[in-house]
C-alpha atoms as a PDB file:
ATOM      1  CA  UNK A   1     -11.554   9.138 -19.273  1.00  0.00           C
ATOM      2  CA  UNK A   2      -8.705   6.686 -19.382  1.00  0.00           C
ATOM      3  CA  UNK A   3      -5.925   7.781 -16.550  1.00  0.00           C
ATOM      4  CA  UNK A   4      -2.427   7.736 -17.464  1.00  0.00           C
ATOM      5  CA  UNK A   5      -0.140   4.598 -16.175  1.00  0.00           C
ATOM      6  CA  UNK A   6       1.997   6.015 -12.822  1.00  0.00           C
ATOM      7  CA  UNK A   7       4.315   3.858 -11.540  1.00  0.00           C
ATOM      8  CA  UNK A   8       3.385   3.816  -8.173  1.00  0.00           C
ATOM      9  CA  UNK A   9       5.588   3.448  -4.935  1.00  0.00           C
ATOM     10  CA  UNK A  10       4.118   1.017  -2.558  1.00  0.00           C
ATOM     11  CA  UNK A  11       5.044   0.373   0.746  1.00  0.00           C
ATOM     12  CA  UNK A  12       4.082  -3.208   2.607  1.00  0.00           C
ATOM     13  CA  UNK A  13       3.374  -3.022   6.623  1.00  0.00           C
ATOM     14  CA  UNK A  14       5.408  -5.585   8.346  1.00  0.00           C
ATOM     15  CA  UNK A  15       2.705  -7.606   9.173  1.00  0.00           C
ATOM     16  CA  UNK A  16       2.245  -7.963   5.092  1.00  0.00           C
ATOM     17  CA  UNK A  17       3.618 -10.945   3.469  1.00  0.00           C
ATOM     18  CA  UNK A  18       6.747 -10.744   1.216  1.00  0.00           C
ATOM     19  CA  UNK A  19       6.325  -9.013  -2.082  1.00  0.00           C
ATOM     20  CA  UNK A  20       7.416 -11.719  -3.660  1.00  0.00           C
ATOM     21  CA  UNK A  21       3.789 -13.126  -3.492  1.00  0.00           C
ATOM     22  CA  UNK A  22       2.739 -10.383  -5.160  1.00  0.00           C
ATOM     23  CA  UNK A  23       4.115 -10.833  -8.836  1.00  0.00           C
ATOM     24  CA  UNK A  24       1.937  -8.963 -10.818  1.00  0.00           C
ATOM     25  CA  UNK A  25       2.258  -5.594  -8.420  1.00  0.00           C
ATOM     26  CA  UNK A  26       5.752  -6.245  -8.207  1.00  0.00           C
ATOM     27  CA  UNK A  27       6.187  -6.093 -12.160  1.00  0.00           C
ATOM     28  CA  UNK A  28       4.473  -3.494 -12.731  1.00  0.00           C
ATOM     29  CA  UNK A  29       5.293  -0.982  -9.330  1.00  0.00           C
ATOM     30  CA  UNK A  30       7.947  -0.462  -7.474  1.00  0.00           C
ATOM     31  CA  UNK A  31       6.910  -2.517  -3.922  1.00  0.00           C
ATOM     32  CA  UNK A  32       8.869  -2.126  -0.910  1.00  0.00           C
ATOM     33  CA  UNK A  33       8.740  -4.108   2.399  1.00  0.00           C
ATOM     34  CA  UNK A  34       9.203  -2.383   5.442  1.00  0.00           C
ATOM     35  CA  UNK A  35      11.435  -5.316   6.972  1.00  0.00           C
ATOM     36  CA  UNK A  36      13.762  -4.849   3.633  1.00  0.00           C
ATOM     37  CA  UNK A  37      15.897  -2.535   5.609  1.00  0.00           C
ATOM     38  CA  UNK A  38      16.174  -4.238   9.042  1.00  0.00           C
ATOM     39  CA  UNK A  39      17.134  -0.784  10.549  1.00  0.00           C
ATOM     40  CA  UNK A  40      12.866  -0.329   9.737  1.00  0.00           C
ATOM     41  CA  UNK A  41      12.290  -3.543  12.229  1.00  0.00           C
ATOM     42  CA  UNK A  42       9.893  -2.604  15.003  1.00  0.00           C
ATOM     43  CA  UNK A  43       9.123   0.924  13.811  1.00  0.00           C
ATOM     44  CA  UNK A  44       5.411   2.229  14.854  1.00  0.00           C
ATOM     45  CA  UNK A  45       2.789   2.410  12.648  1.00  0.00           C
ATOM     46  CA  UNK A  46       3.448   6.392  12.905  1.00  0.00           C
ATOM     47  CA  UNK A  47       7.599   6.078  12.008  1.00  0.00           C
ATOM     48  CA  UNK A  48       5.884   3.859   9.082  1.00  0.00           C
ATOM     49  CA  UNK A  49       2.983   6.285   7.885  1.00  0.00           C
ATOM     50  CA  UNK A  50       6.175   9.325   7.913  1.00  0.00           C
ATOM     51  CA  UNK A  51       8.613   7.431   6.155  1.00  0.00           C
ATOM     52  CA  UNK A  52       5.967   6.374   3.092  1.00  0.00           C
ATOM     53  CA  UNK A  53       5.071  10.129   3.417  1.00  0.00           C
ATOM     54  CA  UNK A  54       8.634  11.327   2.941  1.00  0.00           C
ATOM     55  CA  UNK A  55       9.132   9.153   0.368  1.00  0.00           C
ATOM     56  CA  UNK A  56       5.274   9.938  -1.459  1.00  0.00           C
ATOM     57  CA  UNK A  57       4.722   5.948  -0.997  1.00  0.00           C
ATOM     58  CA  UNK A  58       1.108   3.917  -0.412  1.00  0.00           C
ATOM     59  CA  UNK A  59       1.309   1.508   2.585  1.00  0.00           C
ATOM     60  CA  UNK A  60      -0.474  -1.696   1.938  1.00  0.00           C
ATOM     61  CA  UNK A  61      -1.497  -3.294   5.560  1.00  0.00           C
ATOM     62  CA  UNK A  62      -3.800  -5.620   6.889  1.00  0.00           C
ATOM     63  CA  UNK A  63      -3.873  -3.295   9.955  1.00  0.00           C
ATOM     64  CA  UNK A  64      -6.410  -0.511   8.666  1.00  0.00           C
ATOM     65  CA  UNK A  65      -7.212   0.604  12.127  1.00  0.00           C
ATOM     66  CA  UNK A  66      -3.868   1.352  13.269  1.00  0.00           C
ATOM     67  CA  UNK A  67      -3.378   4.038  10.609  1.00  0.00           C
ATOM     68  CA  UNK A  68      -7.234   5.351  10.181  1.00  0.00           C
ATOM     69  CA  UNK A  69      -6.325   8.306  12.593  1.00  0.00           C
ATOM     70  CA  UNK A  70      -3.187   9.236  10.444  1.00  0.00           C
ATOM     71  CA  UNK A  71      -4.989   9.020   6.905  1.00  0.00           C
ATOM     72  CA  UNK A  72      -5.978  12.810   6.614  1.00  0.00           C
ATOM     73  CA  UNK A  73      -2.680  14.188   8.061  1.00  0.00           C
ATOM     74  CA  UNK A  74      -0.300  13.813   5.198  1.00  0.00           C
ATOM     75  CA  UNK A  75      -1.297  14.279   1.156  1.00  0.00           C
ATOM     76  CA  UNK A  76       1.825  12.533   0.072  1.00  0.00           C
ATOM     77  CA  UNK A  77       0.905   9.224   1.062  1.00  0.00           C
ATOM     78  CA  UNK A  78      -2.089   6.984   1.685  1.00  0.00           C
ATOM     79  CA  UNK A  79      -3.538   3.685   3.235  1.00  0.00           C
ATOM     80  CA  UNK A  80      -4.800   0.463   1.631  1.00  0.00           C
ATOM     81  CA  UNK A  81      -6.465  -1.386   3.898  1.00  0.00           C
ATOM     82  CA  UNK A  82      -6.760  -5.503   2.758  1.00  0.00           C
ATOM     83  CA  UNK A  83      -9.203  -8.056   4.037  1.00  0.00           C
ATOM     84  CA  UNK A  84      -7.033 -11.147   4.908  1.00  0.00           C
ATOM     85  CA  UNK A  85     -10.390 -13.158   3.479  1.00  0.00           C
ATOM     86  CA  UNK A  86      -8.912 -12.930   0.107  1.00  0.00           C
ATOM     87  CA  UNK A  87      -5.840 -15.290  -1.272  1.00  0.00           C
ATOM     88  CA  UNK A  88      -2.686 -14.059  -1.837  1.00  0.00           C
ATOM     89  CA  UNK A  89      -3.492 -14.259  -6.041  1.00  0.00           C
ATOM     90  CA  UNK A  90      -6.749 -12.163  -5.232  1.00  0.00           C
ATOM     91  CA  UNK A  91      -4.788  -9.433  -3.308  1.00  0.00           C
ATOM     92  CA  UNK A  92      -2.064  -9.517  -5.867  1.00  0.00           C
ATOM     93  CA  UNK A  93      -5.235  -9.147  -8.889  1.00  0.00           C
ATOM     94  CA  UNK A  94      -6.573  -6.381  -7.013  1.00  0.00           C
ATOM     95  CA  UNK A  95      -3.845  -4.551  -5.591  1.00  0.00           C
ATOM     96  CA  UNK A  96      -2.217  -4.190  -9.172  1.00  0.00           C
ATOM     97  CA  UNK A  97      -5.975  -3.781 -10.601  1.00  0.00           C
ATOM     98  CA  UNK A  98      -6.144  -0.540  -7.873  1.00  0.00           C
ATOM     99  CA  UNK A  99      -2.536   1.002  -8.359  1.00  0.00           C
ATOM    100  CA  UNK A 100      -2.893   0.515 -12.475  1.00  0.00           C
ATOM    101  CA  UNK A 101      -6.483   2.627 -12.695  1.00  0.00           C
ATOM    102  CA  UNK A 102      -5.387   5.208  -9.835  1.00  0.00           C
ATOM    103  CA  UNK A 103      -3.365   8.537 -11.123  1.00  0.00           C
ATOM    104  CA  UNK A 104      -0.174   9.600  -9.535  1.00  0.00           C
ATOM    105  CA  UNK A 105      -2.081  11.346  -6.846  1.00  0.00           C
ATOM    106  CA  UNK A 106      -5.174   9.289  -6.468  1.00  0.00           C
ATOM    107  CA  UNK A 107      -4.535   7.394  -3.380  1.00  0.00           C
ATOM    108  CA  UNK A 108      -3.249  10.264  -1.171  1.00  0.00           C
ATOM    109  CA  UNK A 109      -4.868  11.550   2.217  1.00  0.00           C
ATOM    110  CA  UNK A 110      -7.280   8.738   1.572  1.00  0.00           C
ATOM    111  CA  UNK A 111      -8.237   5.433   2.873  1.00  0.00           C
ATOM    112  CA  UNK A 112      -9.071   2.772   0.366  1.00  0.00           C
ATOM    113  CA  UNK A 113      -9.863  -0.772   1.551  1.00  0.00           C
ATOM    114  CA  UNK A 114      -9.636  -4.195  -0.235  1.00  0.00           C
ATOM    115  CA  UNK A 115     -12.238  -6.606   0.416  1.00  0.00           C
ATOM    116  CA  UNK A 116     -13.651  -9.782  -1.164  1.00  0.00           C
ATOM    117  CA  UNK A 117     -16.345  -7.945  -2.351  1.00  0.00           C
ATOM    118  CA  UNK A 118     -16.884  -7.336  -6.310  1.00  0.00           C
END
């Protein structure tokens, strides 16, 4: 069964790169940084995981074990864990490869993780 496009809000840890190295996510999703507001500077992992709750976003991080415990709390929002093996083109391919096969609700109260792995 073929899911239906949703235009998924993403939210990017600060310890993510820019989303402008993400092209392909970025044309397709609407990607958010968490430094884009400086107000959002220095916020915990927790003021992070409640904000992209609020707002029913997925935060993309390189630190999966910082928000494992939170995962289950909240069904608005959800983690994507991503190995920092791959390039920045791989995580861009996969990320948008992930977010364009999940439905609206797919990602929530879940962790998913991004390796290098096929």
């Amino acid at each position: 069964m073929k899911v239906k496009f949703f235009k998924h809000k993403i939210l990017l840890d600060e310890n993510f790169f820019v989303r402008s190295y993400l092209p392909r996510l970025n044309k397709k999703f609407t990607v958010k940084h968490v430094l884009q507001n400086p107000e959002r500077k220095g916020w915990s992992d927790w003021q992070i995981f409640q904000f992209a709750s609020k707002n029913h976003m997925v935060v993309v991080t390189f630190n999966v074990k910082d928000f494992v415990e939170f995962v289950e709390l909240s069904n608005t929002t959800g983690i994507v864990g991503v190995s920092t093996n791959l390039s920045e083109d791989d995580i861009d391919k996969k990320l948008t490869a992930l977010f364009t096969r999940s439905s609206e609700r797919a990602l929530f109260g879940k962790l998913t993780i991004i390796s290098g792995e096929t």
